[in-house]
N, C-alpha and C. Protein backbone atom coordinates (compact mmCIF):
# COMPACT_ATOMS: atom_id res chain seq x y z
N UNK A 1 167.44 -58.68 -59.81
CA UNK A 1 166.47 -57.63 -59.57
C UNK A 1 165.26 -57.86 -60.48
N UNK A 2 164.16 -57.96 -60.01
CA UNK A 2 163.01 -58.22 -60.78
C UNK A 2 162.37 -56.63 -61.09
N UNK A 3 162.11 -56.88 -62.31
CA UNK A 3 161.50 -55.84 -62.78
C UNK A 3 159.98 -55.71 -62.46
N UNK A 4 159.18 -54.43 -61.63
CA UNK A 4 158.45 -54.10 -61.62
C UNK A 4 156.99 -53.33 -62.48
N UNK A 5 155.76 -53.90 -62.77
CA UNK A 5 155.55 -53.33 -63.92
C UNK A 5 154.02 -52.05 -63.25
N UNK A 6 154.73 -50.80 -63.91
CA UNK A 6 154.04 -49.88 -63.33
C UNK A 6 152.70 -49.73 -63.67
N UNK A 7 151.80 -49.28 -62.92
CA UNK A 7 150.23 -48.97 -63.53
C UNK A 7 150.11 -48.37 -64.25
N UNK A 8 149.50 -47.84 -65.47
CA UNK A 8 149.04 -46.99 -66.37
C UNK A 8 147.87 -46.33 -65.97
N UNK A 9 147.64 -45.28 -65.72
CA UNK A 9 146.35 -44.64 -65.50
C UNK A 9 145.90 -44.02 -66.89
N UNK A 10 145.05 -43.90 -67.53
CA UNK A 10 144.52 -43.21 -68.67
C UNK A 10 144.37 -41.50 -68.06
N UNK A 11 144.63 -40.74 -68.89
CA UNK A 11 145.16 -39.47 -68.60
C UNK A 11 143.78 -38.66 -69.39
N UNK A 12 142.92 -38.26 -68.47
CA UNK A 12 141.53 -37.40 -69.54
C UNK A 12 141.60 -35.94 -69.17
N UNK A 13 141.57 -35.10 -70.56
CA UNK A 13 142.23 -33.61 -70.36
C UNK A 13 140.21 -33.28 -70.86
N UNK A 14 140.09 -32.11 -69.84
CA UNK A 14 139.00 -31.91 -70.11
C UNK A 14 138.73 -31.00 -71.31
N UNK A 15 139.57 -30.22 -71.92
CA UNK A 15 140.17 -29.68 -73.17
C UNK A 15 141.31 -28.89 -73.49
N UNK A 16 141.73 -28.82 -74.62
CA UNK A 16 143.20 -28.64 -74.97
C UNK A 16 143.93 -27.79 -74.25
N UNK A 17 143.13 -26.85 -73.56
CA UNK A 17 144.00 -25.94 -72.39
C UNK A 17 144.56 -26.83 -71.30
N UNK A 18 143.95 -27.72 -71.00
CA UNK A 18 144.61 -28.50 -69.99
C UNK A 18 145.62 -29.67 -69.81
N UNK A 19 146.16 -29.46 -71.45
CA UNK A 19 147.07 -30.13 -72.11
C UNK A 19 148.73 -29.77 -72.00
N UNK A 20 149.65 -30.87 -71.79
CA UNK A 20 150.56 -29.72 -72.15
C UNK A 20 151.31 -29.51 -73.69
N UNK A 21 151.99 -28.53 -74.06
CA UNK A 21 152.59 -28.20 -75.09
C UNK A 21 153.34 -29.29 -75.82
N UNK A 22 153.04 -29.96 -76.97
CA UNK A 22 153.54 -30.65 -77.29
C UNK A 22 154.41 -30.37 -78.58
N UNK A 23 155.35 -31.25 -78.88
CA UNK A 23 156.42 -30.34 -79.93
C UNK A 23 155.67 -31.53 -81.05
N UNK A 24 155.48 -30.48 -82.33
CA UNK A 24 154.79 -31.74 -83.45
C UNK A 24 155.96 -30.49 -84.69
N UNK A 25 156.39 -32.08 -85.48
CA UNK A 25 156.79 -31.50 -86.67
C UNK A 25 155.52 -31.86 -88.24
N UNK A 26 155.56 -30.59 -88.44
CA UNK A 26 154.50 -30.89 -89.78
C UNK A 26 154.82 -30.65 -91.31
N UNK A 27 156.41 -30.40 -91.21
CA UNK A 27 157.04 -30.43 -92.43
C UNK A 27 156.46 -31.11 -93.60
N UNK A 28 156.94 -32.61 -93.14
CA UNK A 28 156.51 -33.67 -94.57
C UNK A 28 155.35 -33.94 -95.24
N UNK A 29 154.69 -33.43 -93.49
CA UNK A 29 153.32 -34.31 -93.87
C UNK A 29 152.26 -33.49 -95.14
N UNK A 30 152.89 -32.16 -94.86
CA UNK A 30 151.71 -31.33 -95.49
C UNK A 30 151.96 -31.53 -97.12
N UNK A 31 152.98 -32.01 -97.40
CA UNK A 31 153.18 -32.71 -98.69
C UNK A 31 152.48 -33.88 -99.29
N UNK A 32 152.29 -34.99 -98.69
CA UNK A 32 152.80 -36.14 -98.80
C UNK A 32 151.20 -36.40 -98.09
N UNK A 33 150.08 -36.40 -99.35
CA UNK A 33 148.87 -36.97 -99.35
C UNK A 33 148.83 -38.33 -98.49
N UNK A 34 148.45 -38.94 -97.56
CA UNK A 34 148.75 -40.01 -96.84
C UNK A 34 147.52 -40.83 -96.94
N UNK A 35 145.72 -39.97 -96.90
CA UNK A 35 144.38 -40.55 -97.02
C UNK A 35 144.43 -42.12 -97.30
N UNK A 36 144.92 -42.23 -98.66
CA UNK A 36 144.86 -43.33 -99.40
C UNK A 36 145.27 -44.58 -98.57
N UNK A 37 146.25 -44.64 -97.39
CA UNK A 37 146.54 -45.73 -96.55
C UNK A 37 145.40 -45.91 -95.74
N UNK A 38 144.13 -45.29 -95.97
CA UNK A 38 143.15 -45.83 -94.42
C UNK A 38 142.46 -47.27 -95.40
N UNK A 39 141.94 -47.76 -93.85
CA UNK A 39 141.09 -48.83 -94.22
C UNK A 39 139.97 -48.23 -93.21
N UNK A 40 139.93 -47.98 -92.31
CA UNK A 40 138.65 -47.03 -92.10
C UNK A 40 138.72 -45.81 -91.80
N UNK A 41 137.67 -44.99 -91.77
CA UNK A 41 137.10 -43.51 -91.32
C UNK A 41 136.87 -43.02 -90.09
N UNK A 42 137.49 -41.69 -89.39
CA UNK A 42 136.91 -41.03 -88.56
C UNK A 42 135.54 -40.42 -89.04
N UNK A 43 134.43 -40.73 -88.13
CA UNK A 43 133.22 -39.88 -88.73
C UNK A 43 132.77 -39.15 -86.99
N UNK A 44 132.78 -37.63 -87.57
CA UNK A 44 132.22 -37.02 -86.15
C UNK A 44 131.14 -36.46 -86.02
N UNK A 45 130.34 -37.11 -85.42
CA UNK A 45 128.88 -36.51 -84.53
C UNK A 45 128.81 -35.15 -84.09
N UNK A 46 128.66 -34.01 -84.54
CA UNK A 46 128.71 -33.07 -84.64
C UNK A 46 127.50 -32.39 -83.14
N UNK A 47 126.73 -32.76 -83.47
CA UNK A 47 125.58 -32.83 -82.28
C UNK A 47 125.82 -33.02 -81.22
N UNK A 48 126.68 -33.99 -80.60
CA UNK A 48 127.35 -34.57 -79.57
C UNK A 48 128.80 -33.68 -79.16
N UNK A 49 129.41 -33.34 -79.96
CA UNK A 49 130.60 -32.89 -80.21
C UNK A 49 130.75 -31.56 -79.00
N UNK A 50 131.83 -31.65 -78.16
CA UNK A 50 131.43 -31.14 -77.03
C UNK A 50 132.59 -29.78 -77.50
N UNK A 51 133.58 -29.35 -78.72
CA UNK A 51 133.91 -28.48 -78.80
C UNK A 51 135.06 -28.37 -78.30
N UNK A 52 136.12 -29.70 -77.76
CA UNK A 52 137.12 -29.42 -76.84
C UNK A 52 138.53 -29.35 -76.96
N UNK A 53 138.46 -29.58 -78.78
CA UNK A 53 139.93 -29.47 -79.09
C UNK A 53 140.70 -31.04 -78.97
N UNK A 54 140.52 -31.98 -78.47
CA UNK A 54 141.11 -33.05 -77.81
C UNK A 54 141.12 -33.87 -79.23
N UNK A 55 140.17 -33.84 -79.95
CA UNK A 55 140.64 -35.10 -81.43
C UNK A 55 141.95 -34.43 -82.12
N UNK A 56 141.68 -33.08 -82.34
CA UNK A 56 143.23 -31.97 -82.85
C UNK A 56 144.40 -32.15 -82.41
N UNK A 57 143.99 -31.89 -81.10
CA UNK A 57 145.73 -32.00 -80.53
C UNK A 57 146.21 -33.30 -80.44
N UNK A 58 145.22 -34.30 -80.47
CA UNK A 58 145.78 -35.50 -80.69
C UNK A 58 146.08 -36.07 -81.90
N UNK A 59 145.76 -35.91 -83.06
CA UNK A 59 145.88 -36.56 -84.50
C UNK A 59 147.42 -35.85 -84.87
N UNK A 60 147.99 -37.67 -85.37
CA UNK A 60 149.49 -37.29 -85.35
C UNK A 60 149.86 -36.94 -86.54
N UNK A 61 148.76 -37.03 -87.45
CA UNK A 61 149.08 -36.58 -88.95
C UNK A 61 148.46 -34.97 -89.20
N UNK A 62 148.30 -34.42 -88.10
CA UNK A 62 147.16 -32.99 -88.35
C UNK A 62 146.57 -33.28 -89.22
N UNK A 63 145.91 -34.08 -89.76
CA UNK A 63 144.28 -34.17 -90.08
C UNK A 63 143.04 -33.60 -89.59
N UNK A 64 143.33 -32.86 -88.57
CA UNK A 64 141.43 -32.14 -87.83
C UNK A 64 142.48 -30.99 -87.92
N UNK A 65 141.56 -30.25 -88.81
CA UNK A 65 141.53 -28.27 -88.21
C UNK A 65 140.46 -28.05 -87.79
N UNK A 66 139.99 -27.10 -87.31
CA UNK A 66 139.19 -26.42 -86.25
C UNK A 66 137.96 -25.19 -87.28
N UNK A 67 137.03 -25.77 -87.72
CA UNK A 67 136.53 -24.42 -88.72
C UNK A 67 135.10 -24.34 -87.94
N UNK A 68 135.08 -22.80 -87.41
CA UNK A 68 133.52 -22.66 -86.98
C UNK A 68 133.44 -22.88 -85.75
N UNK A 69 134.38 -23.18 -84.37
CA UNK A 69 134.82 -23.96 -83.36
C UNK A 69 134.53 -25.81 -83.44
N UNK A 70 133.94 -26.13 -84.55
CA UNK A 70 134.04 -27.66 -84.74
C UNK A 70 135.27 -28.37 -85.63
N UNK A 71 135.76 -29.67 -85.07
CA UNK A 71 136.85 -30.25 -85.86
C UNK A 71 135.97 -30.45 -87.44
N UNK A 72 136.95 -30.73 -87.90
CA UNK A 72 136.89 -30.84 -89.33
C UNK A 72 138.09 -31.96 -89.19
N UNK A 73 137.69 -33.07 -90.66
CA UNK A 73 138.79 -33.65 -91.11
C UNK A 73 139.08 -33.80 -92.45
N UNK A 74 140.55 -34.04 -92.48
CA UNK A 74 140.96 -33.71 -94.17
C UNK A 74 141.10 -35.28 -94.68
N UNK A 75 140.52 -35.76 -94.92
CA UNK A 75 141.01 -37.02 -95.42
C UNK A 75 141.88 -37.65 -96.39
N UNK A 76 142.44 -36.34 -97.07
CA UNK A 76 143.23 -36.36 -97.94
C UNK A 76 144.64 -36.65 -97.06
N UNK A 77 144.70 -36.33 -95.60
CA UNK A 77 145.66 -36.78 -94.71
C UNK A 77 145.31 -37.67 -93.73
N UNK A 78 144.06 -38.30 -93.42
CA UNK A 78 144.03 -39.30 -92.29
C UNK A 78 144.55 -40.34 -92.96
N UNK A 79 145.05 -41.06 -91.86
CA UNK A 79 145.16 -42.40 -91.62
C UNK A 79 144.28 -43.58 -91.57
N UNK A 80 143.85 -42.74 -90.42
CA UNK A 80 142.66 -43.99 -89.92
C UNK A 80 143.06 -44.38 -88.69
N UNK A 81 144.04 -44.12 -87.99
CA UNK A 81 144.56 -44.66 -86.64
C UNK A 81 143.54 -44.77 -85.73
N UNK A 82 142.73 -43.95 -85.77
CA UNK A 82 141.47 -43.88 -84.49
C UNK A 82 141.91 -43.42 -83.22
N UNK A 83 143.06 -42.39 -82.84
CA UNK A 83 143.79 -41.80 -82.21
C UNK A 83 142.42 -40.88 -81.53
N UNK A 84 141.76 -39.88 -82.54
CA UNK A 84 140.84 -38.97 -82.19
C UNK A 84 139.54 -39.49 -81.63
N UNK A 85 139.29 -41.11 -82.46
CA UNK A 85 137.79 -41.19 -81.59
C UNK A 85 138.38 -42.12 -80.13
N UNK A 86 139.57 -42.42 -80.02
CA UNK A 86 140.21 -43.48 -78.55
C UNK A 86 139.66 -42.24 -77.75
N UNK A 87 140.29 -41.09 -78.09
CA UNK A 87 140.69 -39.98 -77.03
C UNK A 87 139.29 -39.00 -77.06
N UNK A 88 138.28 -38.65 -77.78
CA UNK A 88 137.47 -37.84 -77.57
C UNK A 88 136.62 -38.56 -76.44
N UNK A 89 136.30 -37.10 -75.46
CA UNK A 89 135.68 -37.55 -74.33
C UNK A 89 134.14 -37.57 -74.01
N UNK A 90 133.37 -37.33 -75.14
CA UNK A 90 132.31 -37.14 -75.83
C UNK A 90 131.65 -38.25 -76.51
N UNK A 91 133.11 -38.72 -77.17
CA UNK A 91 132.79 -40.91 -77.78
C UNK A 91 131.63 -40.36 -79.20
N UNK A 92 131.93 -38.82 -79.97
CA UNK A 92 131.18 -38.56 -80.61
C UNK A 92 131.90 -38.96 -81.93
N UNK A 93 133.12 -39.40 -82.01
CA UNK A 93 133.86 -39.84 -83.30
C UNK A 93 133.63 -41.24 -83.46
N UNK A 94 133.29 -41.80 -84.18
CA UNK A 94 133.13 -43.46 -84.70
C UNK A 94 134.39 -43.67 -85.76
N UNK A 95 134.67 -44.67 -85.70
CA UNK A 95 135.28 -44.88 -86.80
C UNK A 95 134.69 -46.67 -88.21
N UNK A 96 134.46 -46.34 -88.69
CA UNK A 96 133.58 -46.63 -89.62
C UNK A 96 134.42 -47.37 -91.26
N UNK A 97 134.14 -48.18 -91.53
CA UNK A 97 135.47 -48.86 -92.60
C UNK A 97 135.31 -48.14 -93.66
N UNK A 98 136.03 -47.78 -94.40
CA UNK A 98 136.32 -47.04 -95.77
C UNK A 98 135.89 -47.73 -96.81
N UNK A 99 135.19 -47.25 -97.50
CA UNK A 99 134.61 -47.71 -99.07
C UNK A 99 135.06 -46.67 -99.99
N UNK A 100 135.95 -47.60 -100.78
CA UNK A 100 136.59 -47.18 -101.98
C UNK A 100 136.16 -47.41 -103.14
C-alpha cells in the first residue's frame, strides 16, 4: 500500500473569534524567564497592526498580552520562534536579530 501524501492548505482566521478553543497550559512558563534563549526579535508595527488577536492566540510561550486593544510583548518570555509574525495577517510583525 503506498502511502499517500495529503495537501496542506494554510488555514487564515480572520481574528481570534474565528478560531477554535485551544487547550494551552501556562503553569511553568510563567515561572521560568525563557527571553534569554532568542537569537532574534518580534518587533510590531503598530500602525499597520490590524487589532486581530491572531499573534496572541498563537504564541506558544504567551508572550503577547493584549494592552489598549494592541499586542504587547514580554520579552522576558519570547523565544523568538516567529510563530506571531508567520501567522499575522497584516505581515505587521518583523522579526529582527537580537543584540545583546
Amino acid at each position: 500500500m503506498k502511502n499517500k501524501k495529503r495537501k496542506a492548505e494554510k488555514i487564515i482566521f480572520n481574528s481570534e473569534k474565528d478560531m477554535p478553543i485551544t487547550p494551552m497550559s501556562l503553569g511553568s512558563m510563567a515561572f521560568n524567564l525563557t527571553g534569554s534563549w532568542r537569537n532574534i526579535r518580534p518587533l510590531i508595527d503598530l500602525n499597520n497592526c490590524l487589532q486581530c488577536g491572531i499573534c496572541w492566540k498563537f504564541c506558544p510561550d504567551a508572550a503577547i498580552v493584549i494592552e489598549n486593544e494592541f499586542p504587547v510583548i514580554d520579552y522576558d518570555y519570547c523565544k523568538g520562534c516567529g510563530l506571531c509574525a508567520e501567522e499575522c495577517p497584516a505581515k505587521c510583525i518583523t522579526m529582527e536579530e537580537e543584540v545583546k
